[in-house]
Protein backbone atom coordinates (compact mmCIF):
# COMPACT_ATOMS: atom_id res chain seq x y z
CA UNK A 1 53.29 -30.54 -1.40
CA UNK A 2 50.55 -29.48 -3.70
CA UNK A 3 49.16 -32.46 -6.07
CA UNK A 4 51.21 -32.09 -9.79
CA UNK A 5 49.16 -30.93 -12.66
CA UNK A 6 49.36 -33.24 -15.34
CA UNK A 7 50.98 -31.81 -19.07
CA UNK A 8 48.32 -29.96 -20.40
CA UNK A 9 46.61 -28.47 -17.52
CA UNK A 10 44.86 -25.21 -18.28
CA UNK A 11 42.49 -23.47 -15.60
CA UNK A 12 41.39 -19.70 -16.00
CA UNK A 13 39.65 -19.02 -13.01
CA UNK A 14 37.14 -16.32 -14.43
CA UNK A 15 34.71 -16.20 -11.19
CA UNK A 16 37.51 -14.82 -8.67
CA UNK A 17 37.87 -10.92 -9.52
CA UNK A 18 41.16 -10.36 -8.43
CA UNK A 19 42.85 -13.76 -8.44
CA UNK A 20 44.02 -15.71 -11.62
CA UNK A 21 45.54 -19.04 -11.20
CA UNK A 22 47.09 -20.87 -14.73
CA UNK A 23 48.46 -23.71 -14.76
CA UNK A 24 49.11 -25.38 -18.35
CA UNK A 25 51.70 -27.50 -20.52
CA UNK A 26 54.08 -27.56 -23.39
CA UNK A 27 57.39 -26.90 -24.46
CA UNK A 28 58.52 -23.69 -25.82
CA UNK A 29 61.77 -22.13 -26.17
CA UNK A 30 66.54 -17.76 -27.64
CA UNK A 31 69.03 -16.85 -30.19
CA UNK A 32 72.50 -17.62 -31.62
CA UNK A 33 73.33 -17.29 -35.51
CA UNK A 34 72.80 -20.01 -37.61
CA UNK A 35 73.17 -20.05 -41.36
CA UNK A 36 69.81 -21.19 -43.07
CA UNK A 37 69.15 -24.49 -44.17
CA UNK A 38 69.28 -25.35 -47.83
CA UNK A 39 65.94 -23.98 -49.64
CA UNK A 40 63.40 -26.20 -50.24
CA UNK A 41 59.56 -26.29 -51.70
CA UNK A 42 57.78 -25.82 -48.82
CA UNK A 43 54.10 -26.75 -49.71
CA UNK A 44 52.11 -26.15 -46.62
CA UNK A 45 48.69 -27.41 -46.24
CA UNK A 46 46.15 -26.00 -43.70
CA UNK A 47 45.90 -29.00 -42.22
CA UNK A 48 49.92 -29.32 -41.08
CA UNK A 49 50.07 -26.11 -39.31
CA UNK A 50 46.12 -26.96 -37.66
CA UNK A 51 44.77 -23.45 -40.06
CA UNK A 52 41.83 -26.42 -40.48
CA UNK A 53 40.74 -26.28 -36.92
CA UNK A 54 41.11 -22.05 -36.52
CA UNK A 55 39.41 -20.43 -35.02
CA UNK A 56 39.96 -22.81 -32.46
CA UNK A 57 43.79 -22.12 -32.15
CA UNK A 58 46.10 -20.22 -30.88
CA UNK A 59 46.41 -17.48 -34.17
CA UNK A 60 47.73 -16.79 -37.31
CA UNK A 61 49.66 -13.32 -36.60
CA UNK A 62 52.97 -15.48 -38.16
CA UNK A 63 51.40 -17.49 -41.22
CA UNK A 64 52.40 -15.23 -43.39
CA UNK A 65 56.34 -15.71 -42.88
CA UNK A 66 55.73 -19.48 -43.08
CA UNK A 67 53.94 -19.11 -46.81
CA UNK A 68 57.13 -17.00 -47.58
CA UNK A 69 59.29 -19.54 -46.28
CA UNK A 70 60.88 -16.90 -43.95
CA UNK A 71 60.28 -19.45 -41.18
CA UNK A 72 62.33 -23.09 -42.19
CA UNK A 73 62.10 -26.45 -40.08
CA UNK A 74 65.85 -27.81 -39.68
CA UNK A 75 66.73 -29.92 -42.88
CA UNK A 76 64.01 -32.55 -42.43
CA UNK A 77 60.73 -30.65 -44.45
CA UNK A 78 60.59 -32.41 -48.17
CA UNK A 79 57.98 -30.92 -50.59
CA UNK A 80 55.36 -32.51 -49.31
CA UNK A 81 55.61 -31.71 -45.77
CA UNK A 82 55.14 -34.15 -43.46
CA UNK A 83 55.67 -33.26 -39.79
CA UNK A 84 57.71 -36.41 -38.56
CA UNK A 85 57.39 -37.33 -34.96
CA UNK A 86 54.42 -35.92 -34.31
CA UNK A 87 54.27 -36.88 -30.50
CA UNK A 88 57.12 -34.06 -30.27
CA UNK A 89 56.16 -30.62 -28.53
CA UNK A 90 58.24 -28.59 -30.41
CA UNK A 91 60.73 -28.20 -33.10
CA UNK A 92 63.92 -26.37 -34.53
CA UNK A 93 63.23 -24.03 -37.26
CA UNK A 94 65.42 -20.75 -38.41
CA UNK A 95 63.68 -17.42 -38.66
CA UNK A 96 64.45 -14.00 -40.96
CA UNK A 97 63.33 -10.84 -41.47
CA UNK A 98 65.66 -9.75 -44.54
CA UNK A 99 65.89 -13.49 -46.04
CA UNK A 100 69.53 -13.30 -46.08
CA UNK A 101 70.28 -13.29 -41.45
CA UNK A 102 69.21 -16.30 -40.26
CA UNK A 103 68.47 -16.62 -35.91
CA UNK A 104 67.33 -20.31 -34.30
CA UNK A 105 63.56 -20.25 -32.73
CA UNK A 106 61.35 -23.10 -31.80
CA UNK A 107 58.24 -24.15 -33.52
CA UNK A 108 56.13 -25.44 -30.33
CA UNK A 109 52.66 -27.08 -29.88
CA UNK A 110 50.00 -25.75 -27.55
CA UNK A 111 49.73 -30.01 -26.65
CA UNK A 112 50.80 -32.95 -28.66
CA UNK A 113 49.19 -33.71 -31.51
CA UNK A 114 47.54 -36.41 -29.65
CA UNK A 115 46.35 -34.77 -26.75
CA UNK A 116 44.96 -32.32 -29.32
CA UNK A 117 43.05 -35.30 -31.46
CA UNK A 118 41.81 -35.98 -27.99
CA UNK A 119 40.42 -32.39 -26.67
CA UNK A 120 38.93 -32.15 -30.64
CA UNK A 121 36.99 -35.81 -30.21
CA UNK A 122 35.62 -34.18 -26.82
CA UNK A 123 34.29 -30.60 -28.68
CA UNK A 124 32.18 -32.99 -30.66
CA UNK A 125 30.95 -35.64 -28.10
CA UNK A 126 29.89 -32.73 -26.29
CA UNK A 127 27.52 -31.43 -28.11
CA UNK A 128 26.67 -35.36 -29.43
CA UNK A 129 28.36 -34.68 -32.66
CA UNK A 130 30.11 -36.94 -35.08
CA UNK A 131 33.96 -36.86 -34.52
CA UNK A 132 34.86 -34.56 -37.68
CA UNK A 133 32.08 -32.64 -36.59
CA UNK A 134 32.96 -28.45 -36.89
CA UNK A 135 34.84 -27.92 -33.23
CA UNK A 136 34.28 -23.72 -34.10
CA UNK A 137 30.58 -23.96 -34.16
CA UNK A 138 30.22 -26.38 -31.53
CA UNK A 139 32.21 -24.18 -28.95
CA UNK A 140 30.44 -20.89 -30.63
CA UNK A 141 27.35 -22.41 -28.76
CA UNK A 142 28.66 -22.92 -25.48
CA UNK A 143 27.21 -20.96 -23.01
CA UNK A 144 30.55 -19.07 -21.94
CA UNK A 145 31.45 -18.26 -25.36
CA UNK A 146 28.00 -16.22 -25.75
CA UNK A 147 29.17 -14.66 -22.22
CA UNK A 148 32.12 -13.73 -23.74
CA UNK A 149 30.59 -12.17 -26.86
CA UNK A 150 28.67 -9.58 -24.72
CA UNK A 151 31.90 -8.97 -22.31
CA UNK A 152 33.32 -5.28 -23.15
CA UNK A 153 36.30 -6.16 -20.98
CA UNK A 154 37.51 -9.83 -20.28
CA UNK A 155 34.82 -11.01 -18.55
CA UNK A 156 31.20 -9.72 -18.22
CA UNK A 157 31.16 -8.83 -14.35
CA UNK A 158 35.16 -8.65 -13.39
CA UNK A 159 37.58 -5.82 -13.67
CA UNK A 160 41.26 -7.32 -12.40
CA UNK A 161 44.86 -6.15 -13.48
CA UNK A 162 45.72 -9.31 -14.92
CA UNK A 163 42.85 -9.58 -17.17
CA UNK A 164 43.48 -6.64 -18.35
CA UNK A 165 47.18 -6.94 -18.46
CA UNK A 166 45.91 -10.29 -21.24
CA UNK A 167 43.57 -7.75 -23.12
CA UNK A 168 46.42 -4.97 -23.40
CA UNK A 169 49.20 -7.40 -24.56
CA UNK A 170 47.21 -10.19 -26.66
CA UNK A 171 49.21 -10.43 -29.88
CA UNK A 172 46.77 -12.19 -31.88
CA UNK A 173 44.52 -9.24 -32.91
CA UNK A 174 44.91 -6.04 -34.77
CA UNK A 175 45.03 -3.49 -32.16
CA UNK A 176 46.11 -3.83 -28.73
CA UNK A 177 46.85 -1.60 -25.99
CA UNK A 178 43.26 -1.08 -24.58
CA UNK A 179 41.83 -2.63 -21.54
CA UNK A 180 38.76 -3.03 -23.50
CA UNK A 181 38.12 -5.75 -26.08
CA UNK A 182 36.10 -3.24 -28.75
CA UNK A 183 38.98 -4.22 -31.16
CA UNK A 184 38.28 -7.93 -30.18
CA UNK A 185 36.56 -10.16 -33.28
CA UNK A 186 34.31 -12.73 -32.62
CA UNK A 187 36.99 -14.77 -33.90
CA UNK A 188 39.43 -13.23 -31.43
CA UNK A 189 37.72 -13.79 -28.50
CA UNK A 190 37.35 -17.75 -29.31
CA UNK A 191 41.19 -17.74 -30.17
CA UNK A 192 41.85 -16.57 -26.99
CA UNK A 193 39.36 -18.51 -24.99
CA UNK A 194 40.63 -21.81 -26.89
CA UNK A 195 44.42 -20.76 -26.03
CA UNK A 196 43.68 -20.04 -22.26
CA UNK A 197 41.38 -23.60 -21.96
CA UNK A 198 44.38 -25.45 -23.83
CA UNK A 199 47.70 -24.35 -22.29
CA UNK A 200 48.14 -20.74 -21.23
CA UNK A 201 52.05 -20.64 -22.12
CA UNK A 202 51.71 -18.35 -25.25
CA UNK A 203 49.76 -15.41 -23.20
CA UNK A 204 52.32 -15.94 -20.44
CA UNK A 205 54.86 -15.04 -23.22
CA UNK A 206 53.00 -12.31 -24.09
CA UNK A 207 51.81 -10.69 -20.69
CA UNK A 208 55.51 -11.46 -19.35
CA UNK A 209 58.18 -10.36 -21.73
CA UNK A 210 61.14 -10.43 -21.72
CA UNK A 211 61.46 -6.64 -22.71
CA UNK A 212 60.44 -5.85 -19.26
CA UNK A 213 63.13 -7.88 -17.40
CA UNK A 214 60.56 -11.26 -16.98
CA UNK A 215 62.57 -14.60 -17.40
CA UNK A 216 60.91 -15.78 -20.46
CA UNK A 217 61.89 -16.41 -24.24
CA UNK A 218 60.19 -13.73 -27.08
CA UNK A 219 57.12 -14.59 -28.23
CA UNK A 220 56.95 -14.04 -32.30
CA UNK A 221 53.43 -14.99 -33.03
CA UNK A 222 51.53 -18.01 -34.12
CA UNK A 223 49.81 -20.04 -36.64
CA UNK A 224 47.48 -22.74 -36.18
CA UNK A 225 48.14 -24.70 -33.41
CA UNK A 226 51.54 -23.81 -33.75
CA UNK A 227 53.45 -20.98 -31.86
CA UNK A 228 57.13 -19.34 -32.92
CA UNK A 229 59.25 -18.10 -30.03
CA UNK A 230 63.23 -17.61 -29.40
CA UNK A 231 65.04 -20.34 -28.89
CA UNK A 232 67.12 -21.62 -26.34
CA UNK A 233 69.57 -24.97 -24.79
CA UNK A 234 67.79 -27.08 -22.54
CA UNK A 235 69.51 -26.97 -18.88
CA UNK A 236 70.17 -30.19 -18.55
CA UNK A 237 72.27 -29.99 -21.43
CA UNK A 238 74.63 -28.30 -19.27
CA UNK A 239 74.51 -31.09 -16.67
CA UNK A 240 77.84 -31.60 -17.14
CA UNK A 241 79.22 -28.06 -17.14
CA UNK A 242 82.45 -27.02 -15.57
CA UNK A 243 82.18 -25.62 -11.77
CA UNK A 244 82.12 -22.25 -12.53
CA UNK A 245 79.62 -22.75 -15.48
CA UNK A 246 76.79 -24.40 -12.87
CA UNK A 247 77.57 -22.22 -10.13
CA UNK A 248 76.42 -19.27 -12.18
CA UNK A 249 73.67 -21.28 -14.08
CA UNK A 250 72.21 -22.40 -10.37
CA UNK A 251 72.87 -18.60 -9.47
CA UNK A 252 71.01 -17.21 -12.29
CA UNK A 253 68.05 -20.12 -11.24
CA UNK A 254 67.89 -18.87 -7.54
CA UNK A 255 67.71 -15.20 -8.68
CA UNK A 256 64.84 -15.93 -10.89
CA UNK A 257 62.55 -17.90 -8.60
CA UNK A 258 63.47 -14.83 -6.32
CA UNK A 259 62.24 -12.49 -8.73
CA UNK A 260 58.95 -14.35 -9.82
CA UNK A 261 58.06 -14.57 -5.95
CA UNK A 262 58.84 -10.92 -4.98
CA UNK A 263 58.98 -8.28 -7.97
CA UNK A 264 57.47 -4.67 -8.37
CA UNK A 265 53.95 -5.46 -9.91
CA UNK A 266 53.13 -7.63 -6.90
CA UNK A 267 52.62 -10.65 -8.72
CA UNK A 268 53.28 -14.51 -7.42
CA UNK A 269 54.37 -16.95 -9.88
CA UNK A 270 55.47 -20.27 -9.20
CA UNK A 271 55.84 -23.52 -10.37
CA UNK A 272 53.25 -26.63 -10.23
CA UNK A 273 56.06 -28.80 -11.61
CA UNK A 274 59.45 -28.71 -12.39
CA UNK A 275 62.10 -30.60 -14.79
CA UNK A 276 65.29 -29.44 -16.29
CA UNK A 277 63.84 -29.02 -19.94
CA UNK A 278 61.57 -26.22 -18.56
CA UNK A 279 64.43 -24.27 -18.39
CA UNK A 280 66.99 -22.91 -21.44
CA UNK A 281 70.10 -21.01 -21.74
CA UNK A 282 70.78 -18.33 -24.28
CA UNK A 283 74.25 -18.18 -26.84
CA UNK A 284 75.60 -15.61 -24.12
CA UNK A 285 74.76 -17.73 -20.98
CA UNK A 286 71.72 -16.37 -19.74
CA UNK A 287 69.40 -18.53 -18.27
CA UNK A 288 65.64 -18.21 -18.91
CA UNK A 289 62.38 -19.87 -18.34
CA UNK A 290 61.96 -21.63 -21.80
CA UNK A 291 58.30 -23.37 -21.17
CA UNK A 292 55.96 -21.59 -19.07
CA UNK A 293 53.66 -23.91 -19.33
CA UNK A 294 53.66 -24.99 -15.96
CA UNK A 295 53.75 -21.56 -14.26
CA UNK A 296 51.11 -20.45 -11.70
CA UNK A 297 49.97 -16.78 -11.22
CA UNK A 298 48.47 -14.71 -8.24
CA UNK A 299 47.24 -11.50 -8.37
CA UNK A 300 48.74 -10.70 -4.11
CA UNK A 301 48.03 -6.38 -5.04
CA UNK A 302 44.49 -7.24 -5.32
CA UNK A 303 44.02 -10.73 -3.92
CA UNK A 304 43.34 -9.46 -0.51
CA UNK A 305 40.72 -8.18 -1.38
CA UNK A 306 38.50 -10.62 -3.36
CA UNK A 307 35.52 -11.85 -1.97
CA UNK A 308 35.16 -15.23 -2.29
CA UNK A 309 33.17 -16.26 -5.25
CA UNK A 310 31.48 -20.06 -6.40
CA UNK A 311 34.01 -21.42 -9.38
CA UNK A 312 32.28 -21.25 -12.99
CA UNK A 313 30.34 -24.26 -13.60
CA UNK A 314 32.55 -26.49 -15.75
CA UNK A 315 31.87 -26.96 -19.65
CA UNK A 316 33.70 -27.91 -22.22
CA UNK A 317 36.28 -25.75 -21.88
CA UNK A 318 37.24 -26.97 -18.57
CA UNK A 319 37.43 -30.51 -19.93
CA UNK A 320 39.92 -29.48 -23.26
CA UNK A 321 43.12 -31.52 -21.62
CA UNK A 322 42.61 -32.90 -17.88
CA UNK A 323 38.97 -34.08 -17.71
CA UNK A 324 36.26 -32.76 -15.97
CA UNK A 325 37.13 -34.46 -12.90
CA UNK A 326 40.85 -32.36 -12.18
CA UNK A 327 41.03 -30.09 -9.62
CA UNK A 328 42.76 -27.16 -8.97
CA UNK A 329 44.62 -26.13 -5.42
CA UNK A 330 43.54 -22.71 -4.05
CA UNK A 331 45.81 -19.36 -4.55
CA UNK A 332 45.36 -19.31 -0.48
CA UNK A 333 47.20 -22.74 -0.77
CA UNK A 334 50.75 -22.03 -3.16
CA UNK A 335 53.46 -21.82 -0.34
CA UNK A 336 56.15 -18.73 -0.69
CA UNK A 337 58.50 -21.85 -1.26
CA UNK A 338 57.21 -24.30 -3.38
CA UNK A 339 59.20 -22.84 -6.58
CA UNK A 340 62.37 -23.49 -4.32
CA UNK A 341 61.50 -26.99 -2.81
CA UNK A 342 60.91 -28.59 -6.51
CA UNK A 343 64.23 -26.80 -8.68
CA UNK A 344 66.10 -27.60 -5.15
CA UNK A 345 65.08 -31.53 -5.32
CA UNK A 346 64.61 -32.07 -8.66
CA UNK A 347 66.92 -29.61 -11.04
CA UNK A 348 69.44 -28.49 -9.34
CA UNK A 349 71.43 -31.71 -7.47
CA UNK A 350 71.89 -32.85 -11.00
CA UNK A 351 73.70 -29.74 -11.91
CA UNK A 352 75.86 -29.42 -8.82
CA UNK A 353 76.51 -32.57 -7.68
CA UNK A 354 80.46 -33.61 -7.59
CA UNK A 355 81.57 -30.11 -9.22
CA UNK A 356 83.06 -28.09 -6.19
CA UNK A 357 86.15 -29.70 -3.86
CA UNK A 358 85.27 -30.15 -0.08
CA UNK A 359 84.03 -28.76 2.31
CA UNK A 360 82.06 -26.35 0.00
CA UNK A 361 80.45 -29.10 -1.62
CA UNK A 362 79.05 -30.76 1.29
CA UNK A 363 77.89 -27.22 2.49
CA UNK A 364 75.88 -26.88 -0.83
CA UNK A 365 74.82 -30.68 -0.39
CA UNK A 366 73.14 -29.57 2.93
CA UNK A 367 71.98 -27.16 2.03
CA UNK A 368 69.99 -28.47 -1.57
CA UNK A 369 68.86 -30.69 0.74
CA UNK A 370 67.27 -28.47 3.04
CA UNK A 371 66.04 -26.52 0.52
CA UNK A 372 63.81 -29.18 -0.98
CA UNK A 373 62.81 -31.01 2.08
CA UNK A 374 58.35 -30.15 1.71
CA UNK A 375 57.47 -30.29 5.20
CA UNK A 376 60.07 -27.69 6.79
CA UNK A 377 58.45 -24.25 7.24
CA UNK A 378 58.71 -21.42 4.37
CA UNK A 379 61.37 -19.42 6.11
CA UNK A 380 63.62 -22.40 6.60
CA UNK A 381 63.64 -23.51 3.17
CA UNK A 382 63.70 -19.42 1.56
CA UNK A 383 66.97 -18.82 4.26
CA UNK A 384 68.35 -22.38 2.81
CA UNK A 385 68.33 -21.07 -0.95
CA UNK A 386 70.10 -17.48 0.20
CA UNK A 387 72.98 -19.40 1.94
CA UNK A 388 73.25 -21.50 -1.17
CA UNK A 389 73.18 -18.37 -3.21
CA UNK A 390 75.62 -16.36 -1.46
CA UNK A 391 77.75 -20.05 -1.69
CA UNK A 392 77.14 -20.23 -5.20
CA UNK A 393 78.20 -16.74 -5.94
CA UNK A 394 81.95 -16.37 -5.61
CA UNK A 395 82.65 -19.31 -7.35
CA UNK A 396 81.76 -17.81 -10.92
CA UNK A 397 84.15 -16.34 -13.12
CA UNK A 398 83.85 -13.58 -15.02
CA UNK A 399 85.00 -14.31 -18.51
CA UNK A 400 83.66 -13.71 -22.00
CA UNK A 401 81.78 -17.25 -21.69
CA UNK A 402 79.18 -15.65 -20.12
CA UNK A 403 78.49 -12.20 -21.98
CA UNK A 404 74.90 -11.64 -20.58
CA UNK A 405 77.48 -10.28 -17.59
CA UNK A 406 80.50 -9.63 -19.40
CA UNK A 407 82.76 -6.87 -19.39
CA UNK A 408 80.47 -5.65 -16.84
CA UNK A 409 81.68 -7.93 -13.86
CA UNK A 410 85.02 -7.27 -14.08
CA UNK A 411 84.24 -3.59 -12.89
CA UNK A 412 81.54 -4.60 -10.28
CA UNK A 413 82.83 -5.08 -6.84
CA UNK A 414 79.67 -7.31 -5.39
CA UNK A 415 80.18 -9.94 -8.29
């Protein structure tokens, strides 16, 4: 297997033209109704949401909505706010539009706050700065930031389809739709750098909606260091879910590993690590991605033909969250199944272990275990998951419980 990333990896491979390789951490989480919590003062200072450290943050296309108190923390946020736990990645909230209809998102972190105190004490020491030296000018000097200022796409000297797929999509800004970053601020561009250096997970919200049938939770914009997105239950909340419950929750998890390896715009995303909170499940059962923090892309429609290219000499923004000295594996190197081997070993046993009467749960026993065993070759381990999704398949039900499918099923032969 491929060495694990540690939380907070971020690498934007700029100097391959038609490969992009992220790799990042967080949390982030999609909607049920909830009535709102009881109104309070909300006094928000720039300094709670991170507004102190812009433009060296994710964005602030949401701030708005916070100031109006038409985003609320759950129960906890006095007066004088005071973000308790601040080790925590993310954090319950309730969202409107009318200020009367109420839906549950997550507040989430780019890092923790401490891994952010961190990457801000290593801005400065860069440039051999006090620690509450400016972070904004310091990275304004860097050389790739001036690169960046004269790039009328992306990057200066590459033209890919994910690049462009960022530039198109990019929330944070006024205008977006064009491949070219004329609508792009000065500010914008350093908001976007920081965000891609830091944890990549908001732009894979963004570049990946859901809208278009991608596994991942609605991105609703940002503020700070602080991003708002739908919200979902953790997986392993469900650990102890009735059979047919984790037979279709495993299903739905098969399906989407299948879809993120093999789908119509030819891209390859996979996993660099795997736990059950990476994953959430909707009020109507569906199962998303809820953090894609730790998600891998490849570019296959145009990798093939990328020259090879030397990696961008390392700066500061390499160094934001793993250190200078972390290095990445090679898109040549992500096996077809090493999404499969790491849900199959690590999520998934825990979810169907114990649930189904014999012999169809040693069947599925054998074959989780095949499926996550590293060293067996890619076909063995992709032919594995089928057999334990055709398994898993007949022993759903189709009943209201799970209305992402429902009334639907009941007139579908192949459920």
């Amino acid at each position: 297997m491929e060495p694990r990333l540690g939380p907070g990896a971020a690498a934007l491979r700029l100097g391959w033209p038609a490969q992009l390789l992220w790799v990042s951490a967080l949390g982030s989480a999609v909607s049920s109704p909830a009535p709102p919590p009881p109104r309070t003062s909300y006094s928000f200072g720039r300094t709670v949401l991170g507004l102190d450290k812009c433009n060296a943050c994710i964005g602030t296309s949401i701030c708005k909505k916070f100031f109006k108190e038409e985003i609320r923390f759950d129960s906890w946020l006095a007066t004088h706010v005071e973000l308790p736990l601040g080790y925590l990645p993310s954090y319950p909230a309730n969202y409107s539009d009318d200020s009367k209809t109420w839906r549950p998102v997550e507040i989430s972190r780019l890092v923790s706050k401490h891994q952010h105190e961190i990457s801000d004490r290593r801005i400065c020491a860069s440039a051999a700065a006090p620690k509450t030296c400016s972070i904004e000018r310091v990275l304004r000097k860097t050389g790739r930031f001036q690169k960046w200022l004269q790039a009328k796409r992306l990057t200066p000297d590459l033209v890919q389809r994910l690049l462009d797929r960022v530039v198109r999509r990019y929330a944070e800004v006024a205008d977006a739709g064009s491949i070219f970053m004329d609508h792009f601020t000065d500010r914008d561009k350093l908001r976007l750098l920081y965000t891609l250096a830091v944890n990549a997970h908001p732009i894979l919200l963004q570049i990946f909606p859901g809208a278009e049938g991608w596994p991942l939770p609605k991105y609703l914009g940002s503020c700070g260091r602080f991003l708002v997105s739908s919200s979902t239950s953790p997986l392993q909340e469900f650990y102890a879910a009735p059979p047919d419950q984790a037979a279709d929750l495993a299903h739905q998890l098969l399906r989407i590993l299948e879809s993120l390896r093999n789908n119509d715009l030819n891209y390859f995303l996979y996993f660099t690590h795997v736990d059950a909170s990476m994953f959430g499940i909707f009020n109507n059962g569906h199962l998303f991605i809820r953090d894609a923090s730790a998600l891998g892309v490849i570019d296959r429609q145009e990798g093939s033909q990328a020259a090879a290219r030397a990696a961008e000499n390392k700066d500061i923004f390499s160094c934001l969250v793993t250190g200078c000295q972390a290095e990445l594996p090679s898109c040549d190197s992500i096996p077809e199944k090493q999404s499969l081997v790491l849900v199959c070993r690590q999520v998934l046993p825990q979810l169907l272990q114990g649930k189904f009467p014999s012999p169809v749960q040693e069947q599925i026993d054998v074959l989780l275990a095949k499926c996550g065993e590293g060293d067996r070759p890619d076909p063995e381990v992709l032919e594995a998951a089928s057999q334990l999704k055709s398994i898993l398949r007949p022993l759903r039900t189709c009943d209201p419980r799970f209305a992402y499918r429902y009334p639907d099923c009941r007139y579908n032969d192949k459920f």
